[in-house]
N, C-alpha and C. Protein backbone atom coordinates (compact mmCIF):
# COMPACT_ATOMS: atom_id res chain seq x y z
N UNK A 1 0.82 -1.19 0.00
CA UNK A 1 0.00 0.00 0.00
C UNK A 1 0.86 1.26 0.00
N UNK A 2 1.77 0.69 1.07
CA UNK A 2 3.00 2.42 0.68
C UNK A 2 3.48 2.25 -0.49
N UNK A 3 3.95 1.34 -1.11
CA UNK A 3 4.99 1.57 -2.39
C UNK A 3 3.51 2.15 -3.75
N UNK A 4 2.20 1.58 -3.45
CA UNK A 4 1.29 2.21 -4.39
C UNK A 4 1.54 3.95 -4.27
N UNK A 5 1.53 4.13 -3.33
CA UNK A 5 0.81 5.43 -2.79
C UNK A 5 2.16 6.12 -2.80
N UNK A 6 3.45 6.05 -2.69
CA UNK A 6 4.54 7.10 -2.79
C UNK A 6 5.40 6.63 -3.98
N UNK A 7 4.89 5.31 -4.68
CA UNK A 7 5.38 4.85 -6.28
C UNK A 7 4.63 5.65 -6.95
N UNK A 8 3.11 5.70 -7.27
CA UNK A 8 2.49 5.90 -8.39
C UNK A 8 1.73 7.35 -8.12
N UNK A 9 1.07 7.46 -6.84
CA UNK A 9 0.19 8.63 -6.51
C UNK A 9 0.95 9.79 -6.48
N UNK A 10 2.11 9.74 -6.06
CA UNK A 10 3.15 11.02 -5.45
C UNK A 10 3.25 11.56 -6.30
N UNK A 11 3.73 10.67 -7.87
CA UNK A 11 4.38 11.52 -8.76
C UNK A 11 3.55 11.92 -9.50
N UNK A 12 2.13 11.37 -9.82
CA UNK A 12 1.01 12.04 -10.95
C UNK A 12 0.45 13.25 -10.37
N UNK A 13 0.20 13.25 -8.57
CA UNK A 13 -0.05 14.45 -8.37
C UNK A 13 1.21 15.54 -8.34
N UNK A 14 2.35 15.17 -8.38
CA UNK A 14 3.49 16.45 -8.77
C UNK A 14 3.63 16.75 -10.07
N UNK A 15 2.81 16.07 -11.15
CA UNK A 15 2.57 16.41 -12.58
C UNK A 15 1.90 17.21 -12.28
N UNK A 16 0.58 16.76 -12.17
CA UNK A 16 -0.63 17.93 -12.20
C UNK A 16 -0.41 19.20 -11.57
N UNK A 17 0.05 18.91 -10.10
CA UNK A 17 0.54 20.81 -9.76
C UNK A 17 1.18 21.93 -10.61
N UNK A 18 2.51 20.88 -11.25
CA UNK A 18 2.92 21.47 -12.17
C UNK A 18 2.54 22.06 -13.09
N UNK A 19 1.91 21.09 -14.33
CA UNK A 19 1.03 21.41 -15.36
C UNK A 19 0.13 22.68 -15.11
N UNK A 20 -0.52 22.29 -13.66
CA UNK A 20 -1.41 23.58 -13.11
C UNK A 20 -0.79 24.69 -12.69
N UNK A 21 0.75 24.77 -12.56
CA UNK A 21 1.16 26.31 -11.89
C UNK A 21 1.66 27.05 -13.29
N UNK A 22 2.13 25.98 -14.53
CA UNK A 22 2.48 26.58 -15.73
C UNK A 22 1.18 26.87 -16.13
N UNK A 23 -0.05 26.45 -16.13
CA UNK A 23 -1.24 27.19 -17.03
C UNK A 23 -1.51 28.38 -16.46
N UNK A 24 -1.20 28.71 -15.16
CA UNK A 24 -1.43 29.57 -14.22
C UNK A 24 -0.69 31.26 -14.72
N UNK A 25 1.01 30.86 -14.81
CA UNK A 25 1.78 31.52 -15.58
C UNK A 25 0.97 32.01 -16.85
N UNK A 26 0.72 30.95 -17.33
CA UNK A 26 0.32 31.39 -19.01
C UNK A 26 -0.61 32.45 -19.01
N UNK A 27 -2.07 31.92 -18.50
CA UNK A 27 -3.03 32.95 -18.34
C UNK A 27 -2.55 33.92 -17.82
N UNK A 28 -1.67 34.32 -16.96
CA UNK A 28 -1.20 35.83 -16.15
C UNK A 28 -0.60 36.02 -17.42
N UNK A 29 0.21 35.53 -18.14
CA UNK A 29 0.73 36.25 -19.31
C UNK A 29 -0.31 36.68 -20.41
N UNK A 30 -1.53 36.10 -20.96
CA UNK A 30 -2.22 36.12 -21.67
C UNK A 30 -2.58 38.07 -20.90
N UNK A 31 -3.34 38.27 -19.39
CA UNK A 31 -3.91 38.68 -18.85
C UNK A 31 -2.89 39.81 -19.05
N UNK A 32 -1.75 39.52 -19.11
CA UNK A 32 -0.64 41.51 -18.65
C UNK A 32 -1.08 41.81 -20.10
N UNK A 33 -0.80 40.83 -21.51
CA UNK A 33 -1.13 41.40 -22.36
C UNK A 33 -2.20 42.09 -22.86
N UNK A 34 -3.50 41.70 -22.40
CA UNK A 34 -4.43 42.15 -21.96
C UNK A 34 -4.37 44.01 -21.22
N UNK A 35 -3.81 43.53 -20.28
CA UNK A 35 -3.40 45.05 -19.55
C UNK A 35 -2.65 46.23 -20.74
N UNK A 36 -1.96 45.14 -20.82
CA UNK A 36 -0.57 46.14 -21.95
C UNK A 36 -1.80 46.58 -23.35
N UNK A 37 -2.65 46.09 -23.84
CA UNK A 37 -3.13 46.73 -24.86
C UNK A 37 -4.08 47.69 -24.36
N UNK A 38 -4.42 47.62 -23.39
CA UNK A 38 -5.40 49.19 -22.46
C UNK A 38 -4.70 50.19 -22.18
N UNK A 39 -3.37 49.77 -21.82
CA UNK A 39 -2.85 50.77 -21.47
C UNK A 39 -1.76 51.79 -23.04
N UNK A 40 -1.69 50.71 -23.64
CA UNK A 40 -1.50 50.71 -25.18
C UNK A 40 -2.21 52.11 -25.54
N UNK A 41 -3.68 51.85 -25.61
CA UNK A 41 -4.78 53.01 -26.12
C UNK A 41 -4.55 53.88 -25.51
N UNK A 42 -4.08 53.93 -24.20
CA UNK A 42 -4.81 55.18 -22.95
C UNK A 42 -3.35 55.55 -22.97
N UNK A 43 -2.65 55.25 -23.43
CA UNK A 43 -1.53 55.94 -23.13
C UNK A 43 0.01 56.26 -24.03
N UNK A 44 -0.95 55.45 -25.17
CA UNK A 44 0.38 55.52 -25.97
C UNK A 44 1.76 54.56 -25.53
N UNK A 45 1.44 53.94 -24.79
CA UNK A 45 3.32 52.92 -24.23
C UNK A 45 2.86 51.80 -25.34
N UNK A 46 4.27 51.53 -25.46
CA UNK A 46 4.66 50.24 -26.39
C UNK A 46 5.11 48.95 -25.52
N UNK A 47 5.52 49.41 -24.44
CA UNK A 47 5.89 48.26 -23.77
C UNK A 47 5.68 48.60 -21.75
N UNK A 48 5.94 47.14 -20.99
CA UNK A 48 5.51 47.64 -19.78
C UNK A 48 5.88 46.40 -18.70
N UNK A 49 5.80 46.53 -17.62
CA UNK A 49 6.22 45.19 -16.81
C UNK A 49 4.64 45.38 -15.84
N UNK A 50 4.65 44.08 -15.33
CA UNK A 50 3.22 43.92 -14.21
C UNK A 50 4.03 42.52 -13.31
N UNK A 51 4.29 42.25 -11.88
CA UNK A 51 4.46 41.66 -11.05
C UNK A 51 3.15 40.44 -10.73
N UNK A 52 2.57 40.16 -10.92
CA UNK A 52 1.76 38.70 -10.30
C UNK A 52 2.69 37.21 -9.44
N UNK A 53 2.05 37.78 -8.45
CA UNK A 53 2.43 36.59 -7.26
C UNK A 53 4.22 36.20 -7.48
N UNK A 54 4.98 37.04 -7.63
CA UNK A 54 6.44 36.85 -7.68
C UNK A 54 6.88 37.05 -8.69
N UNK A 55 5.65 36.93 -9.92
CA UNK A 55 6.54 36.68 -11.42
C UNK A 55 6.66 37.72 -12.10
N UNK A 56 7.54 38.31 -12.89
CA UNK A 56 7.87 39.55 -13.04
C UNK A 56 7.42 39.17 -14.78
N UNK A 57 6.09 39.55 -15.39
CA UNK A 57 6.09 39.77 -16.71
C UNK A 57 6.10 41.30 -17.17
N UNK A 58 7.28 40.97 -18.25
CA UNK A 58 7.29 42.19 -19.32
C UNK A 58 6.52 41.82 -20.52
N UNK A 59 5.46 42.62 -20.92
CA UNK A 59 4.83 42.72 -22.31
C UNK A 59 5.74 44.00 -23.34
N UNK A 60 5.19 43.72 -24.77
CA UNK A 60 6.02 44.51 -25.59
C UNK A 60 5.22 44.70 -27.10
N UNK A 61 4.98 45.80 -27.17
CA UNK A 61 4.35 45.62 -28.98
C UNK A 61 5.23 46.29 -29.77
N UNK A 62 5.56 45.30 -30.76
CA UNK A 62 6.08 45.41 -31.95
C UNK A 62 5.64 44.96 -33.66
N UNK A 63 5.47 43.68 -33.54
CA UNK A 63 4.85 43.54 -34.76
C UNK A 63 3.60 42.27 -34.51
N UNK A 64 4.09 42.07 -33.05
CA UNK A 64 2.74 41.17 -32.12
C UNK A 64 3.02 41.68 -30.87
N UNK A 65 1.91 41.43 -30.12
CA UNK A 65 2.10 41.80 -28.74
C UNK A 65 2.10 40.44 -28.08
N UNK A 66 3.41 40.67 -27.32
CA UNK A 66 4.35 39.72 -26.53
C UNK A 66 4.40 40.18 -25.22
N UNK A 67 4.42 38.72 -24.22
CA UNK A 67 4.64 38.98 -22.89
C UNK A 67 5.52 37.99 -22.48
N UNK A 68 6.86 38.01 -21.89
CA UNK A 68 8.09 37.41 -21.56
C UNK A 68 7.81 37.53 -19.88
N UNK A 69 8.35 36.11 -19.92
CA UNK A 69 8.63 35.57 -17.98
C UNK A 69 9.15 34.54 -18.16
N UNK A 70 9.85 34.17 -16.89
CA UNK A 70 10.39 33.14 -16.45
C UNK A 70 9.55 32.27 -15.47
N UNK A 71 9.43 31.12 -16.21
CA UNK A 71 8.33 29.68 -15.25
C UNK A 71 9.15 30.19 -13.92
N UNK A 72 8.29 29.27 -12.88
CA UNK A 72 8.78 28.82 -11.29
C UNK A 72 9.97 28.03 -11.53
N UNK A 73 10.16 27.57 -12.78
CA UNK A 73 11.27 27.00 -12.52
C UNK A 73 12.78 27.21 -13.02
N UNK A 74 12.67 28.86 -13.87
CA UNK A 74 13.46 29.20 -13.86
C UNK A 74 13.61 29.47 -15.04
N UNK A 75 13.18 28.99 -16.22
CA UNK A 75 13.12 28.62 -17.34
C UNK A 75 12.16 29.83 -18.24
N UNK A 76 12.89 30.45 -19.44
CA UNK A 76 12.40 32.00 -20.11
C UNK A 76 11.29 31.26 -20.90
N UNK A 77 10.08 32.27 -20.62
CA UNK A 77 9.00 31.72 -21.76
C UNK A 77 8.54 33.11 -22.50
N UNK A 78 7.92 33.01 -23.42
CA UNK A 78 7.78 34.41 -24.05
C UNK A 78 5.95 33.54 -25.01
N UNK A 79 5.19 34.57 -24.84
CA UNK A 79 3.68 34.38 -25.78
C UNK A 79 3.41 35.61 -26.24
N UNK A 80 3.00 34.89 -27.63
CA UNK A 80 2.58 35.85 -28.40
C UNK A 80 1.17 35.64 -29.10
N UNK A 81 0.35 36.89 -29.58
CA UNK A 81 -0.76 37.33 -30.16
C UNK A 81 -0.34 38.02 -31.40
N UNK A 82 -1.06 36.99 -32.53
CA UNK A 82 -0.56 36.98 -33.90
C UNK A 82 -1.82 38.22 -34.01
């Protein structure tokens, strides 16, 4: 019963957290870009940073609007809106 439960259970639920803290990231990135095109209109900026829960995203418009961060795990991700 232990080797089920710290063999097989341990590690599918440390997938899923995962999987779930990167979709988490994503949408906050989807969401600054979001921000960044309001503030786009209202203000004329091309580019901008927004902090969520530790993570430091920079958005940027150039020929798409892009928002760059680094996962929890350290690792550079960048999304874009074609």
């Amino acid at each position: 019963m232990v080797f089920v439960l710290f063999g097989s259970l341990l590690p599918v639920l440390h997938g899923m957290h995962e999987k779930l803290q990167l979709k988490r990231e994503r949408a906050a990135a989807f969401e600054t870009m979001y921000e960044g095109a309001i503030e786009m209109q209202s203000e004329n900026a091309k580019s901008g940073m927004r902090t969520i829960n530790g993570t430091v995203y920079h958005w940027q418009m150039d020929t798409h609007m892009c928002a760059s961060y680094n996962t929890y795990k350290g690792e550079p991700e960048v999304v874009c809106l074609e």
